[in-house]
Protein backbone atom coordinates (compact mmCIF):
# COMPACT_ATOMS: atom_id res chain seq x y z
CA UNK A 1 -37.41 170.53 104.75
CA UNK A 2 -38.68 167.61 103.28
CA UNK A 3 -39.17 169.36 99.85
CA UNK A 4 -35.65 170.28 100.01
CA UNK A 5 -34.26 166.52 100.87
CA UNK A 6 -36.44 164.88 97.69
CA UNK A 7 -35.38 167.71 95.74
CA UNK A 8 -31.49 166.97 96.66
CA UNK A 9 -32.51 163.54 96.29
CA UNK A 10 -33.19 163.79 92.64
CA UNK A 11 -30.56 165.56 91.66
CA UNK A 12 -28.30 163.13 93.03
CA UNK A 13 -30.42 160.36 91.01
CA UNK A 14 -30.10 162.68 88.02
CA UNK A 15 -26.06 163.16 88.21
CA UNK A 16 -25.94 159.39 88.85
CA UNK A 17 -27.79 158.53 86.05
CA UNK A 18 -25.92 160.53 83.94
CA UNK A 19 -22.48 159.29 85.37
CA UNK A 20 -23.80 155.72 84.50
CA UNK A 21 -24.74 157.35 80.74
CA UNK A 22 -22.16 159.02 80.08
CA UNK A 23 -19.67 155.31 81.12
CA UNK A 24 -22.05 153.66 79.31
CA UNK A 25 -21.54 155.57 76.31
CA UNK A 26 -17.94 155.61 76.78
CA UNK A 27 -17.80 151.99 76.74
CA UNK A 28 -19.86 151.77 73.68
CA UNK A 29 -17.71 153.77 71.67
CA UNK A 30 -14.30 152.05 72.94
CA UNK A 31 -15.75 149.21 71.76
CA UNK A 32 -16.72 150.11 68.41
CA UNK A 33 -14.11 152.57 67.46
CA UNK A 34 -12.22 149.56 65.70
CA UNK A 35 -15.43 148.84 63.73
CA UNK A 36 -16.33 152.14 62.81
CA UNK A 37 -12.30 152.64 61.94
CA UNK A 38 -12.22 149.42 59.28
CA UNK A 39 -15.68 150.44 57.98
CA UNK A 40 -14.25 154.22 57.25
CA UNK A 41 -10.88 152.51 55.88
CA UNK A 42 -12.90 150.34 53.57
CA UNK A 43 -15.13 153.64 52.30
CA UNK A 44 -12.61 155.54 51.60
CA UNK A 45 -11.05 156.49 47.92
CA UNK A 46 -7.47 154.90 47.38
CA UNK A 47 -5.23 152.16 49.27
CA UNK A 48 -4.87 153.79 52.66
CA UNK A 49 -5.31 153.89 56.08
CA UNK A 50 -7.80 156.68 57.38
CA UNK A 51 -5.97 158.65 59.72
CA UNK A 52 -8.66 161.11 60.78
CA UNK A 53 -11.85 162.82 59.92
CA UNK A 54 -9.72 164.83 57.40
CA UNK A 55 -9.11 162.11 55.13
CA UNK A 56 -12.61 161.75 54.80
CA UNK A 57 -13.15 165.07 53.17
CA UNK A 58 -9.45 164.52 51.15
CA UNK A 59 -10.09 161.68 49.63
CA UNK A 60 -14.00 161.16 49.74
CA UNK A 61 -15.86 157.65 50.24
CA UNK A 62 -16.46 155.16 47.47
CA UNK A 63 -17.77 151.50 47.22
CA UNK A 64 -15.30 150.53 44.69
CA UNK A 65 -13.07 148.22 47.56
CA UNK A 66 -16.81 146.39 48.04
CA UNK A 67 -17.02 146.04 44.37
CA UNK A 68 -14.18 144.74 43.92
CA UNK A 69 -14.13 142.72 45.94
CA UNK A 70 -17.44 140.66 45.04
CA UNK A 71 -15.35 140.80 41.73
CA UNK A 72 -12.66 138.92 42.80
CA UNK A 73 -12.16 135.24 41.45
CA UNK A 74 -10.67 134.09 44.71
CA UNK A 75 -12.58 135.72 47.22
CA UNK A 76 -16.14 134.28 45.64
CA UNK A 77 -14.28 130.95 45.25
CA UNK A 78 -12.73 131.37 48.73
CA UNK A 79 -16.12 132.07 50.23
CA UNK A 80 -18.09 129.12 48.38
CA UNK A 81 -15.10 127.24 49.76
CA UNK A 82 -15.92 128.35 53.48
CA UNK A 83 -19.73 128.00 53.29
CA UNK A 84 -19.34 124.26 52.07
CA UNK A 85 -17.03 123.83 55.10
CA UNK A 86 -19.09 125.97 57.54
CA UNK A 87 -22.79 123.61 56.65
CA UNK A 88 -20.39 120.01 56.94
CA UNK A 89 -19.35 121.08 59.92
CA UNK A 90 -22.67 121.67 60.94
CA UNK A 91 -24.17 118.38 59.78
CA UNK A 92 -21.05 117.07 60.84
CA UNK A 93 -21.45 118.23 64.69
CA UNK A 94 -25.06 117.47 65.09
CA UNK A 95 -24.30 113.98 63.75
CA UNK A 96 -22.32 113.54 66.18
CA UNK A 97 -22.57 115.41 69.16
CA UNK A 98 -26.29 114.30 69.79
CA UNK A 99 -26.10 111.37 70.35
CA UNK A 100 -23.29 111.27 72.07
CA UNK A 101 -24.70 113.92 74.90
CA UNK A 102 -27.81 111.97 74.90
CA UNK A 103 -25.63 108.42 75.81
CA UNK A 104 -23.80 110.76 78.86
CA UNK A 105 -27.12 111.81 79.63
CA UNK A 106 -29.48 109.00 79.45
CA UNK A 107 -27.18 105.98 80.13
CA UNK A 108 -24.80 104.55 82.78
CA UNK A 109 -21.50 103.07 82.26
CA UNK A 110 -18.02 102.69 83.20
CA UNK A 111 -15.83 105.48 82.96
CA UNK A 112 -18.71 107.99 82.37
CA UNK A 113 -17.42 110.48 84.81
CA UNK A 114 -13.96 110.32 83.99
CA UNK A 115 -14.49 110.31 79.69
CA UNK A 116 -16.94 113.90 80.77
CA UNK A 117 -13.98 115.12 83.19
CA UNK A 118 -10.92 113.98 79.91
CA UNK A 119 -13.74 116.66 77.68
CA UNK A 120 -13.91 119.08 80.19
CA UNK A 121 -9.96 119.25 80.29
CA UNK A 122 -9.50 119.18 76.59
CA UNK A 123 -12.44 121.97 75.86
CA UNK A 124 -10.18 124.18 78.20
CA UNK A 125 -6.39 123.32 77.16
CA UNK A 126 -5.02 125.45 74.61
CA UNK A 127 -1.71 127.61 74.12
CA UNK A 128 1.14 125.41 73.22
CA UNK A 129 -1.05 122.15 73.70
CA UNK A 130 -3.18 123.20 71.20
CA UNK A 131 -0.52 124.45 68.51
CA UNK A 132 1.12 121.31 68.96
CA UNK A 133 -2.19 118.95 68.45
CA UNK A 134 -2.54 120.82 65.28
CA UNK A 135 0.62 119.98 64.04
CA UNK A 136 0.33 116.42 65.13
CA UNK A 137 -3.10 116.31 63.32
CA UNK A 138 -1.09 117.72 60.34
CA UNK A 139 1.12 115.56 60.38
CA UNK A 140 -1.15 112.63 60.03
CA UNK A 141 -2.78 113.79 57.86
CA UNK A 142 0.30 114.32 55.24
CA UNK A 143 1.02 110.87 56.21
CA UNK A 144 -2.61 109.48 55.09
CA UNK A 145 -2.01 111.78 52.02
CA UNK A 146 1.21 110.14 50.83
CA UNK A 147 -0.53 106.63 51.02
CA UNK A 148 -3.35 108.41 48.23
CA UNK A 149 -6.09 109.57 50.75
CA UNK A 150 -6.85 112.67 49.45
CA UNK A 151 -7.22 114.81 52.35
CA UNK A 152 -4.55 117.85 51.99
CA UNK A 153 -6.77 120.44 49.68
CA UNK A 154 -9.72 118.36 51.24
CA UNK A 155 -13.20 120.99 52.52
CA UNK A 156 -14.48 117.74 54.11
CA UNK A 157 -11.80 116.36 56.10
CA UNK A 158 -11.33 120.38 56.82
CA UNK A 159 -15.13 120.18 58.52
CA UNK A 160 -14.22 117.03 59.90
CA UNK A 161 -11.21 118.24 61.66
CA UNK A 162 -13.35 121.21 63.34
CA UNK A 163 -16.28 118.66 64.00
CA UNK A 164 -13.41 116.69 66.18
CA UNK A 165 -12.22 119.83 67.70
CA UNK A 166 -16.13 120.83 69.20
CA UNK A 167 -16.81 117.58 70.30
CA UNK A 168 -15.22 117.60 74.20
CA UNK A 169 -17.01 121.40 74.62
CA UNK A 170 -20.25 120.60 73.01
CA UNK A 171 -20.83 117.25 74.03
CA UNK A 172 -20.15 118.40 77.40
CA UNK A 173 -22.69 121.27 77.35
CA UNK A 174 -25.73 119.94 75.38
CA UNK A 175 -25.45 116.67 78.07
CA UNK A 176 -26.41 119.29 80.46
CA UNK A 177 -28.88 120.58 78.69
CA UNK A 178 -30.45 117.13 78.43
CA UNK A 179 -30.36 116.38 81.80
CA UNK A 180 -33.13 119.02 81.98
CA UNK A 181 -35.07 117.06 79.57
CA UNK A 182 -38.15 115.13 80.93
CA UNK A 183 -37.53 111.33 80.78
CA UNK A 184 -40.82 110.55 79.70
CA UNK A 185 -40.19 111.94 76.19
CA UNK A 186 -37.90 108.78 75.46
CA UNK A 187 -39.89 106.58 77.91
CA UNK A 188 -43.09 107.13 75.53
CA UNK A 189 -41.13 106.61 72.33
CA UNK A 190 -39.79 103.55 73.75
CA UNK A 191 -42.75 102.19 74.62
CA UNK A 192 -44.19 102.94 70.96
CA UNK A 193 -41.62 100.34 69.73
CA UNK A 194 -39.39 103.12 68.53
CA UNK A 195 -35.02 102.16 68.78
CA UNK A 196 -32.69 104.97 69.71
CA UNK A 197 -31.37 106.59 66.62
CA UNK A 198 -35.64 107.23 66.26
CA UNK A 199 -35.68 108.51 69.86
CA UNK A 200 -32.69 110.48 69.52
CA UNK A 201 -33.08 112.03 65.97
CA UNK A 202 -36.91 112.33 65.65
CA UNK A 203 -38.11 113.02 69.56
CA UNK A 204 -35.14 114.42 71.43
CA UNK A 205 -33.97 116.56 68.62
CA UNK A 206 -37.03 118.31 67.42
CA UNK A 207 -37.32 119.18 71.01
CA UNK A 208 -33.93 120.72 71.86
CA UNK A 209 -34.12 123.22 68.99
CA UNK A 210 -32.17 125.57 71.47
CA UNK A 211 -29.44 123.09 71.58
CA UNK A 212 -29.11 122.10 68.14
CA UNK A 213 -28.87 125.71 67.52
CA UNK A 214 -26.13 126.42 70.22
CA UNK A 215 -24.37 123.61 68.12
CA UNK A 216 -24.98 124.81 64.97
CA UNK A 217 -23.82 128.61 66.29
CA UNK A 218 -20.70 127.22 67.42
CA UNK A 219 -19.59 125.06 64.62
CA UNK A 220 -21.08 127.72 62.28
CA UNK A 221 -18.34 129.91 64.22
CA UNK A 222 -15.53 127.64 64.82
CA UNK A 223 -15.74 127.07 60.68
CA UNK A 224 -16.29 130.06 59.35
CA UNK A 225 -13.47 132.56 61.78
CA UNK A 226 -10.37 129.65 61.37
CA UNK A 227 -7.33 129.93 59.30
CA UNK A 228 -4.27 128.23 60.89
CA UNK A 229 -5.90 124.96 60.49
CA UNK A 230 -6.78 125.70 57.06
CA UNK A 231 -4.01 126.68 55.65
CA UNK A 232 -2.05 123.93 56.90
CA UNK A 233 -4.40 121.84 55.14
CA UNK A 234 -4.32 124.23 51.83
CA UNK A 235 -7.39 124.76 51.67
CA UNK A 236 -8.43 128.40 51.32
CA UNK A 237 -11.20 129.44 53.09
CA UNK A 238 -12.13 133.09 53.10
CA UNK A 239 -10.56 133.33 56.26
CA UNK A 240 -7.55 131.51 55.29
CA UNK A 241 -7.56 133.92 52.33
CA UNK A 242 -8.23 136.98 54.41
CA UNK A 243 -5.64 135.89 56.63
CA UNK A 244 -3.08 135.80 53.39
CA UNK A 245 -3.82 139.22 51.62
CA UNK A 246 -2.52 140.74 54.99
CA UNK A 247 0.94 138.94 54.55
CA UNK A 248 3.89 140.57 52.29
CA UNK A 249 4.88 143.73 51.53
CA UNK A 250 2.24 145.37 49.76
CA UNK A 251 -1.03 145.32 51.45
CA UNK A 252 -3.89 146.95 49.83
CA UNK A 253 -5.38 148.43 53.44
CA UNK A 254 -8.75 149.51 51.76
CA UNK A 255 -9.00 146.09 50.05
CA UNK A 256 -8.44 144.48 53.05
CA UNK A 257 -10.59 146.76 54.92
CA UNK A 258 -13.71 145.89 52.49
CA UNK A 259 -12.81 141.94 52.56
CA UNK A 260 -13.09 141.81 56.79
CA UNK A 261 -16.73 143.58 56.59
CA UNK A 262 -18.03 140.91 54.09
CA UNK A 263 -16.37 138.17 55.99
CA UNK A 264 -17.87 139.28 59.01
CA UNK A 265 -21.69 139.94 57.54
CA UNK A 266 -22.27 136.44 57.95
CA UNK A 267 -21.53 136.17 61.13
CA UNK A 268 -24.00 139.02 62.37
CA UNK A 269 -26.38 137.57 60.77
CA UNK A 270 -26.24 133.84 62.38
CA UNK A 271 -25.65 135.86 65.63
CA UNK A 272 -28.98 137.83 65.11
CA UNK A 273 -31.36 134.87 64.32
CA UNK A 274 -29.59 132.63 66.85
CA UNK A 275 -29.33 135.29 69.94
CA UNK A 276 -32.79 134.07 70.97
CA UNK A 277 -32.22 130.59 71.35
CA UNK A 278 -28.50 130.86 73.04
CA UNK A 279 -30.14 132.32 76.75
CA UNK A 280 -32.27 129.45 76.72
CA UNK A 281 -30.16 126.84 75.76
CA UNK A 282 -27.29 128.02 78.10
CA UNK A 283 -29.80 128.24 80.74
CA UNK A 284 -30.78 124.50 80.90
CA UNK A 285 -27.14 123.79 80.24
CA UNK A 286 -26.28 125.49 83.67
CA UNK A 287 -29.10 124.04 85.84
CA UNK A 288 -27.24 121.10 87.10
CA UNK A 289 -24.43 123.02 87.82
């Protein structure tokens, strides 16, 4: 009898675990169907969407959409464009969002609580609040351009514009993470005769390298994947660019097909190095809360 019941009892672990396989697997595939469908598109022979596994055989697979690609003028020039944006921006965020989620953090003062609540609002608004910021922000900007400020065409002011964008978010999570911080890391700099932009750039930094890379991640992102903003501003990013080859009425699908996996290759790759460091880092940002 009780031979029977384990024996019953593994089968049902057995069916359950392949249930949970076979979902899993499902899921898997649902997810990656789109990937696997641009990376076929962008393989195969001639300007056309891959409508099935016959295609394949009909038309063959080729690199030439890769090829040329990488041959294209505007997409090395658009790309250059977007990595000079992407590292500002970086720079750009650090610069600024340190030290202002080590003041939060370390220091007192009035209208602390309701400045962090005003980011915490503005890191969540979007829709129609957002699309009309940017076109306020555009605005200005064409305004500061007709007095000569160069700034429509402008990569920097581009980075700068995303840097001001991450700011409420950001700030707001890496002050959490230095609330985890121990105190006596400034406390012993301080007493070495060392002033804040020492304490915050040469002891606090160095030792929130899971932070700095959340920030870096996310500005690295926020750069990199936007177009709307961009192309206000005329200057064409890769995604801007991207974003433009699918307009009128001849797209070349296998072109455009190729030009998405390159765009994207960067982004694996930040994802892969950084992966490590965003559990940690999102960890000590939730502790408090």
């Amino acid at each position: 009898m009780r031979r029977r019941e384990e024996s019953h009892y593994m089968v049902r672990l057995y069916l359950g675990r392949l249930v949970v396989t076979t979902i899993g697997i499902l899921v898997v595939f649902i997810f990656l169907y789109p990937v696997l469908y641009v990376v076929v598109s962008s393989l195969i022979r001639g300007q056309i969407i891959a409508s099935g596994l016959g295609d394949l055989a009909r038309y063959g697979l080729s690199l030439e959409h890769y090829l040329s690609t990488l041959r294209d003028p505007r997409f090395v020039a658009a790309t250059i464009t977007s990595i000079v944006v992407a590292l500002a921006s970086i720079i750009f965020s650090v610069l600024v969002i340190t030290p202002a989620a080590y003041a939060f953090s370390r220091f007192n003062f009035r209208g602390k609580d309701m400045l962090l609540i005003l980011y915490l609002i503005l890191s969540q608004v979007g829709g129609g609040f957002g699309v009309a910021a940017i076109i306020a922000l555009y605005v200005f900007l064409l305004k500061l351009d007709s007095l000569g400020i160069p700034v429509i065409g402008n990569p920097i002011i581009l980075a700068l514009a995303y840097t001001g964008g991450a700011v409420p978010f950001q700030t707001w999570l890496i002050k959490n993470y230095f609330d985890a911080l121990p105190r006596s890391l400034d406390e012993a700099a301080f007493i070495d005769g060392a002033n804040w932009r020492t304490i915050v750039f040469r002891v606090v930094l160095p030792a929130s390298k899971p932070a700095m890379v959340l920030i870096a991640l996310f500005a690295f992102i926020g750069a990199w994947g936007e177009f709307i903003l961009a192309s206000f501003l005329r200057v064409e990013t890769l995604a801007a660019y991207i974003y433009e080859t699918a307009l009128g009425q001849t797209i070349y699908w296998s072109d455009f097909a190729a030009r998405t996996i390159l765009f994207s290759i960067p982004l694996i790759i930040v994802y892969v190095y950084a992966q490590r460091y965003i559990g940690e880092a999102m960890t000590f940002a939730a502790t408090k809360y």
